[in-house]
PDB file of N, CA and C in Angstrom:
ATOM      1  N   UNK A   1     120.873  74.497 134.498  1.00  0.00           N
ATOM      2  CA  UNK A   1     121.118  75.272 133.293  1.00  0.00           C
ATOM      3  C   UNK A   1     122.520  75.890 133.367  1.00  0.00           C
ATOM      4  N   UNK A   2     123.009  75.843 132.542  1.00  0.00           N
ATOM      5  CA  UNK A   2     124.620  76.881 132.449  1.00  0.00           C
ATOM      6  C   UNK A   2     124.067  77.603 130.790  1.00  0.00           C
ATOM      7  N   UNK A   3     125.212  78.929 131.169  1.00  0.00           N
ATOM      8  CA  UNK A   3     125.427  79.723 130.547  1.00  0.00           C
ATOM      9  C   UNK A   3     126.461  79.773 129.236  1.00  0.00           C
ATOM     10  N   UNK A   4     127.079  79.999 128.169  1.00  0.00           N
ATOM     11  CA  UNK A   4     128.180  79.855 127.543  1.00  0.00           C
ATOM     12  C   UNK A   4     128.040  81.111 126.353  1.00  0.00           C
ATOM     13  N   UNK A   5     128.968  81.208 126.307  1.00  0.00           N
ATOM     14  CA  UNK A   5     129.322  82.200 125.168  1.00  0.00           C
ATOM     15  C   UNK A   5     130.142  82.059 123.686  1.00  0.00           C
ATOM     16  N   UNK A   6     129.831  81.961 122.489  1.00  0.00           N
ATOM     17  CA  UNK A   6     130.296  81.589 121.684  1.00  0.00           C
ATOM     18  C   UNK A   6     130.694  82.636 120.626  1.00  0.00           C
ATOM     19  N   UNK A   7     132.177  82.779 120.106  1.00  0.00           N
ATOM     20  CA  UNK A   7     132.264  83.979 119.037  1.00  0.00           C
ATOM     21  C   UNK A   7     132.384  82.623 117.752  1.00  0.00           C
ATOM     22  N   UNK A   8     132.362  83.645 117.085  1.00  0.00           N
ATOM     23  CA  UNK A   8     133.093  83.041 115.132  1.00  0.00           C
ATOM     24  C   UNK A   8     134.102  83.462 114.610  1.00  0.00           C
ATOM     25  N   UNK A   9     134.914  82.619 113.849  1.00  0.00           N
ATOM     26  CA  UNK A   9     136.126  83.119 113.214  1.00  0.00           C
ATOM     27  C   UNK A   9     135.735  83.734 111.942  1.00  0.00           C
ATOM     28  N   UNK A  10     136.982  84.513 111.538  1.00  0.00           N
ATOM     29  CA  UNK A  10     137.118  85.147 110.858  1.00  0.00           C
ATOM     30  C   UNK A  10     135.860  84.764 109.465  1.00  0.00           C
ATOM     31  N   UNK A  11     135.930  84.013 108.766  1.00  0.00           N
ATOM     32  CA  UNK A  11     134.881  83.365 107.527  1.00  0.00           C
ATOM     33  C   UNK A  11     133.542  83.027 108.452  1.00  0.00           C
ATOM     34  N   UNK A  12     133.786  82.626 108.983  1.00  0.00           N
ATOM     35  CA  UNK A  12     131.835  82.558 109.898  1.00  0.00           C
ATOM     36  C   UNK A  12     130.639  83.555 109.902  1.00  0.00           C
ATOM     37  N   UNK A  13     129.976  83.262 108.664  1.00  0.00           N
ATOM     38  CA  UNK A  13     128.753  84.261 108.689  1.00  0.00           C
ATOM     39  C   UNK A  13     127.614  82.911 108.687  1.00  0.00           C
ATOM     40  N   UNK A  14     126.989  83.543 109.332  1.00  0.00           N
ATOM     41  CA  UNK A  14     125.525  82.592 109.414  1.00  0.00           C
ATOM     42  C   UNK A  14     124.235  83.690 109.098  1.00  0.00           C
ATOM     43  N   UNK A  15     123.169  83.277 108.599  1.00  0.00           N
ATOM     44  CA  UNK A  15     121.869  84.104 108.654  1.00  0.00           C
ATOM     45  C   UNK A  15     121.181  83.395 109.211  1.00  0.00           C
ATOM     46  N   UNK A  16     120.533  83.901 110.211  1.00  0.00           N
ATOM     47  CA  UNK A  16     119.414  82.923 110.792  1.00  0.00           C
ATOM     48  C   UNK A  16     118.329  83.875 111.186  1.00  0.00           C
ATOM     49  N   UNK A  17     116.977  83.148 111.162  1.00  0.00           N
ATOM     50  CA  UNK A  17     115.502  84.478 111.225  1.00  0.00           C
ATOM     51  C   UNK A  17     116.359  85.510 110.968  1.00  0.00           C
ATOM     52  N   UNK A  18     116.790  86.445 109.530  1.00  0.00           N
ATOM     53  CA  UNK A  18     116.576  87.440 109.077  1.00  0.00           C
ATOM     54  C   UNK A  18     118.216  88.478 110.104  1.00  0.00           C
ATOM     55  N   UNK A  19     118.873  87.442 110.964  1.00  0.00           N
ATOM     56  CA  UNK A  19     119.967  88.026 111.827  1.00  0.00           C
ATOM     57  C   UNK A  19     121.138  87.764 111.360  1.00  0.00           C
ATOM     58  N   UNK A  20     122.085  88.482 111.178  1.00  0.00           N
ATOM     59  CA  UNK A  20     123.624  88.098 110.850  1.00  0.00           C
ATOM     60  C   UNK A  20     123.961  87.654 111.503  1.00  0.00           C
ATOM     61  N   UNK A  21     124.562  86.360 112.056  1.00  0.00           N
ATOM     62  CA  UNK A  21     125.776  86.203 112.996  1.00  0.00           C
ATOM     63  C   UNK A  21     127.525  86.260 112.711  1.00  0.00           C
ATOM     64  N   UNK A  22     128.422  86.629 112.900  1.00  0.00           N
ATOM     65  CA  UNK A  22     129.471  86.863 112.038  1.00  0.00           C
ATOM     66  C   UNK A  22     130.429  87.278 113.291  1.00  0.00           C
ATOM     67  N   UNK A  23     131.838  87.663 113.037  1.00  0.00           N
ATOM     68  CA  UNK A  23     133.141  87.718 113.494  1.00  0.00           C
ATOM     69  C   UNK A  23     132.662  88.805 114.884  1.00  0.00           C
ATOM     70  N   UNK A  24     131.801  89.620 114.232  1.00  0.00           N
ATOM     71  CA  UNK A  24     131.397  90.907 114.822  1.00  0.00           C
ATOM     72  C   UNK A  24     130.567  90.742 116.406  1.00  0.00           C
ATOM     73  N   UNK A  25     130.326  89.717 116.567  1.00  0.00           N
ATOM     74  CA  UNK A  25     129.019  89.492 117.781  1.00  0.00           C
ATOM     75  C   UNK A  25     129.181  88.352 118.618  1.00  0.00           C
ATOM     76  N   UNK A  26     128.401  88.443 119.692  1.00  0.00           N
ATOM     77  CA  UNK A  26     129.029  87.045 120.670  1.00  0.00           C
ATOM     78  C   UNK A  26     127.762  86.519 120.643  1.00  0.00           C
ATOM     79  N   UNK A  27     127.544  85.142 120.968  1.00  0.00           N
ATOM     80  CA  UNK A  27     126.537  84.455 121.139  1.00  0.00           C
ATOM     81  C   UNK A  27     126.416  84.085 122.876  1.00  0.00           C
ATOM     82  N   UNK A  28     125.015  84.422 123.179  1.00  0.00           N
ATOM     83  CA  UNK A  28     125.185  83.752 124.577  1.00  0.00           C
ATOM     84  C   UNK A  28     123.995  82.741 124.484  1.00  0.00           C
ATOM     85  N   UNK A  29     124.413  81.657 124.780  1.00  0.00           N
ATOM     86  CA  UNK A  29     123.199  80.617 124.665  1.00  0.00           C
ATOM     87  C   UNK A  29     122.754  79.736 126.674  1.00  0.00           C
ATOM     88  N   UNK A  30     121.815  79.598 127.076  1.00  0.00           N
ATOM     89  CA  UNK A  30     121.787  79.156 128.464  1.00  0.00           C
ATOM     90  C   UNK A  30     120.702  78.298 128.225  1.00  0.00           C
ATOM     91  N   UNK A  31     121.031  77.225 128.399  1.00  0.00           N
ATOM     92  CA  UNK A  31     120.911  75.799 127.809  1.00  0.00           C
ATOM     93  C   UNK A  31     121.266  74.255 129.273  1.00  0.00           C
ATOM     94  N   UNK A  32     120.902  73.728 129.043  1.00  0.00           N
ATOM     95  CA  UNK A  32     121.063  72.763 130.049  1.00  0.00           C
ATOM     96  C   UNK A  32     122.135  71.876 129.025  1.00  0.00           C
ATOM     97  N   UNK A  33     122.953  72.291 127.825  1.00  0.00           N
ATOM     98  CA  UNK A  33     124.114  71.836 126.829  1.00  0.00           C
ATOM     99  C   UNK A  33     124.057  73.083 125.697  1.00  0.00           C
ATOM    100  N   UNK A  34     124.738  74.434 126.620  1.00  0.00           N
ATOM    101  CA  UNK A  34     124.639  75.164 125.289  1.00  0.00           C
ATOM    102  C   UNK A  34     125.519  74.913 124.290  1.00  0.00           C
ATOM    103  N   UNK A  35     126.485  74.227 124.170  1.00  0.00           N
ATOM    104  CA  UNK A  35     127.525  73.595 123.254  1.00  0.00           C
ATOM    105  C   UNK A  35     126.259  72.718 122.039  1.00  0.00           C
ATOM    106  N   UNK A  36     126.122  71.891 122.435  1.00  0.00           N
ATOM    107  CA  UNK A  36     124.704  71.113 121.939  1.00  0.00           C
ATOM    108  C   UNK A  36     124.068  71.855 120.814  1.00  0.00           C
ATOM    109  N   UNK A  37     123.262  72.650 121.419  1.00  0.00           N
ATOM    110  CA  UNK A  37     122.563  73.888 121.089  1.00  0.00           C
ATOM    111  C   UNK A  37     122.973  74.870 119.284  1.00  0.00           C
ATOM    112  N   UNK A  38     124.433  75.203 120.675  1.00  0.00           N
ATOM    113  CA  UNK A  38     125.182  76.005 119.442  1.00  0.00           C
ATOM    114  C   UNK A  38     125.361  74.911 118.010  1.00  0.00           C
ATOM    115  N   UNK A  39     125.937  73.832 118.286  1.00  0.00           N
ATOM    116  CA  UNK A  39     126.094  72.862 117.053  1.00  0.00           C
ATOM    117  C   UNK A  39     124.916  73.033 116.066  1.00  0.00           C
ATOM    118  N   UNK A  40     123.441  72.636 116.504  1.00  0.00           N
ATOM    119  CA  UNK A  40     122.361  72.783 116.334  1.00  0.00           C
ATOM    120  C   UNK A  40     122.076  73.760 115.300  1.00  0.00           C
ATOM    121  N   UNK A  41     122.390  74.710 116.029  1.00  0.00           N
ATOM    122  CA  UNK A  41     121.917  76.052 115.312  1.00  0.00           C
ATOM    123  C   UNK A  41     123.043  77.048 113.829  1.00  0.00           C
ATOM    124  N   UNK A  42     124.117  76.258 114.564  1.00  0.00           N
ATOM    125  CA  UNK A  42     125.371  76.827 113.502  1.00  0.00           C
ATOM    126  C   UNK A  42     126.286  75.769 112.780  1.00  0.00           C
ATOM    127  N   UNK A  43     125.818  74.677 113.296  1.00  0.00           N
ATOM    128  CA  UNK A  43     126.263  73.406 112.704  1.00  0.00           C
ATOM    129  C   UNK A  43     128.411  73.856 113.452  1.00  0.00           C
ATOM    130  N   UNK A  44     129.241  73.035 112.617  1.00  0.00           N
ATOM    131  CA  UNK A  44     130.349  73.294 113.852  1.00  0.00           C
ATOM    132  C   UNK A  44     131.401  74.871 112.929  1.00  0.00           C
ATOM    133  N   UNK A  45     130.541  75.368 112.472  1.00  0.00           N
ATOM    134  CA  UNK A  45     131.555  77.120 111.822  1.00  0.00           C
ATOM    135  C   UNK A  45     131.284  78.039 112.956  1.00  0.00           C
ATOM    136  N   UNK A  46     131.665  77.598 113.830  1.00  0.00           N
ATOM    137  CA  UNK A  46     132.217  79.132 115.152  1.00  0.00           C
ATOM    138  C   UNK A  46     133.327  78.492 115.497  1.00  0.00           C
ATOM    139  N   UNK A  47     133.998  79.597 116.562  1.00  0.00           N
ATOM    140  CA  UNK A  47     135.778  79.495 116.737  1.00  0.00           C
ATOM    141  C   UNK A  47     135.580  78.904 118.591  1.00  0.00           C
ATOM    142  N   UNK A  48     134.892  79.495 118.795  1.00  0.00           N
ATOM    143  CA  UNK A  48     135.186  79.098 120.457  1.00  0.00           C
ATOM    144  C   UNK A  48     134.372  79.308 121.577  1.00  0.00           C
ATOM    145  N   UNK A  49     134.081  78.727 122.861  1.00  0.00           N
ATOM    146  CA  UNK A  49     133.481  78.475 123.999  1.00  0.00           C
ATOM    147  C   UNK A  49     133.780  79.122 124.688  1.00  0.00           C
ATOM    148  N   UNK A  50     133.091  80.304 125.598  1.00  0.00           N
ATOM    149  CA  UNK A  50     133.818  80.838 127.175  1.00  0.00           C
ATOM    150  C   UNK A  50     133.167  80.380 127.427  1.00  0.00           C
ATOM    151  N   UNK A  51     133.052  80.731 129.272  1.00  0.00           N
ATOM    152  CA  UNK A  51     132.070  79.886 129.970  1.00  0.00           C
ATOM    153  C   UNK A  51     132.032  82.115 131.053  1.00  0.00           C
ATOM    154  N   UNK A  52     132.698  83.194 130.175  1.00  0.00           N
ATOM    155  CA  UNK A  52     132.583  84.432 130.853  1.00  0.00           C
ATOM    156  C   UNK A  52     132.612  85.118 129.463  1.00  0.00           C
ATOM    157  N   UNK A  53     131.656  85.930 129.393  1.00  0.00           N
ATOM    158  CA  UNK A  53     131.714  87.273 127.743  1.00  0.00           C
ATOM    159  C   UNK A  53     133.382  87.489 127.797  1.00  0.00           C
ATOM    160  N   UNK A  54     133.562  86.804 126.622  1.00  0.00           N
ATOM    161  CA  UNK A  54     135.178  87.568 126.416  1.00  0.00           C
ATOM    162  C   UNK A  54     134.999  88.992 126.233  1.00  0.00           C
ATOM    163  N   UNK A  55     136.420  89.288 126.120  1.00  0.00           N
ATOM    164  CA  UNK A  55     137.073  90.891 125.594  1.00  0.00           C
ATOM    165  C   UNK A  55     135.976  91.684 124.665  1.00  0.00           C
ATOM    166  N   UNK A  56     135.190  92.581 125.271  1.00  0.00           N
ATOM    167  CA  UNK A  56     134.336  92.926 124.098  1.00  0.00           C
ATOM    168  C   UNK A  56     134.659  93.662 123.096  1.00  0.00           C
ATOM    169  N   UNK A  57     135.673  94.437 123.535  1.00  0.00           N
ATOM    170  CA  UNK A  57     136.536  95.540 122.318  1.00  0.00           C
ATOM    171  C   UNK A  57     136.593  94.924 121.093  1.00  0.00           C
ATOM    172  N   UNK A  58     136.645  93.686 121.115  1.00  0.00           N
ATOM    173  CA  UNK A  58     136.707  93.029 119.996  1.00  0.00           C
ATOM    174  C   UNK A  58     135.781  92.621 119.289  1.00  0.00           C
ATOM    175  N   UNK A  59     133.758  93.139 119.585  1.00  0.00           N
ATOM    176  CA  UNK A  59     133.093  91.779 119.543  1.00  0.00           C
ATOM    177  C   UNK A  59     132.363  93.877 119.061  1.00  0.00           C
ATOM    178  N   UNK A  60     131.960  94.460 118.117  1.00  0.00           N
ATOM    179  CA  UNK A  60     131.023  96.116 118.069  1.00  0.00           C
ATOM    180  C   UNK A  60     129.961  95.413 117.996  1.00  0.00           C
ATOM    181  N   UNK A  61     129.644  94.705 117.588  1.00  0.00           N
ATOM    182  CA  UNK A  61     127.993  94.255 117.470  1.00  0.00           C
ATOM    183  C   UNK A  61     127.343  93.836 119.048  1.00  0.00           C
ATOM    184  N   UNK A  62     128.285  93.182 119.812  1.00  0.00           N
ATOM    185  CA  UNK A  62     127.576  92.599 120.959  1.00  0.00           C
ATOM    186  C   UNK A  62     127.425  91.096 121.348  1.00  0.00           C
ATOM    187  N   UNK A  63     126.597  91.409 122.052  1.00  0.00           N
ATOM    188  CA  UNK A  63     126.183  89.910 122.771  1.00  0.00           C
ATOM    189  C   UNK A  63     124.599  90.190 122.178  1.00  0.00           C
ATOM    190  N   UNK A  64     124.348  88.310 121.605  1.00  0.00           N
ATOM    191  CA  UNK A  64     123.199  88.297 120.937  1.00  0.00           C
ATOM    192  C   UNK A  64     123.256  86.928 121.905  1.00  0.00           C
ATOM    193  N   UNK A  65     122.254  87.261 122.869  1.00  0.00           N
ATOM    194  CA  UNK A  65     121.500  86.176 123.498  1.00  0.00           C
ATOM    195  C   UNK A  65     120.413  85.764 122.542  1.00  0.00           C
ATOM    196  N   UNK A  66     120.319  83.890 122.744  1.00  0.00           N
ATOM    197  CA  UNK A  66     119.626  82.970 122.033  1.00  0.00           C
ATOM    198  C   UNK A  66     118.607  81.798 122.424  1.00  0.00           C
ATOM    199  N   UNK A  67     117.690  82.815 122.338  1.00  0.00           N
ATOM    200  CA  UNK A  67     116.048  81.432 123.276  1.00  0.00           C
ATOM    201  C   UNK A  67     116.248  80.176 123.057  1.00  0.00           C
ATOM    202  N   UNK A  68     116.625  79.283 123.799  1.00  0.00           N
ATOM    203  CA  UNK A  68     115.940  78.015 123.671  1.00  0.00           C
ATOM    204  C   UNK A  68     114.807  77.702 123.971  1.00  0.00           C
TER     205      UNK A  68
END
């Protein structure tokens, strides 16, 4: 399994079960292909991959870990 972290650019809002995802929040997905995953779930409107939680100053909402 690996870990990954995904933000969204600027226009990237998603609703999913009743949750915003947007500019504001990080995604952490741990996945045996969380890239995969992320496609899956957000189709390809996010900005980018860490493989460590970026800079959070930038992220007020957080890290929104995501069950597979």
């Amino acid at each position: 399994m690996k870990t990954s972290y995904f933000t969204f650019g600027q226009i990237h809002v998603h609703s999913l079960n009743g949750r915003t995802f947007d500019k504001d929040c990080v995604v952490k997905i741990t996945a045996e292909d969380p890239r995969e995953v992320m496609v899956l779930m957000f189709g390809r409107k996010w900005a980018r991959e860490y493989s460590e939680p970026p800079p959070m100053k930038y992220f007020p909402r957080g890290i929104v870990e995501v069950s597979v």
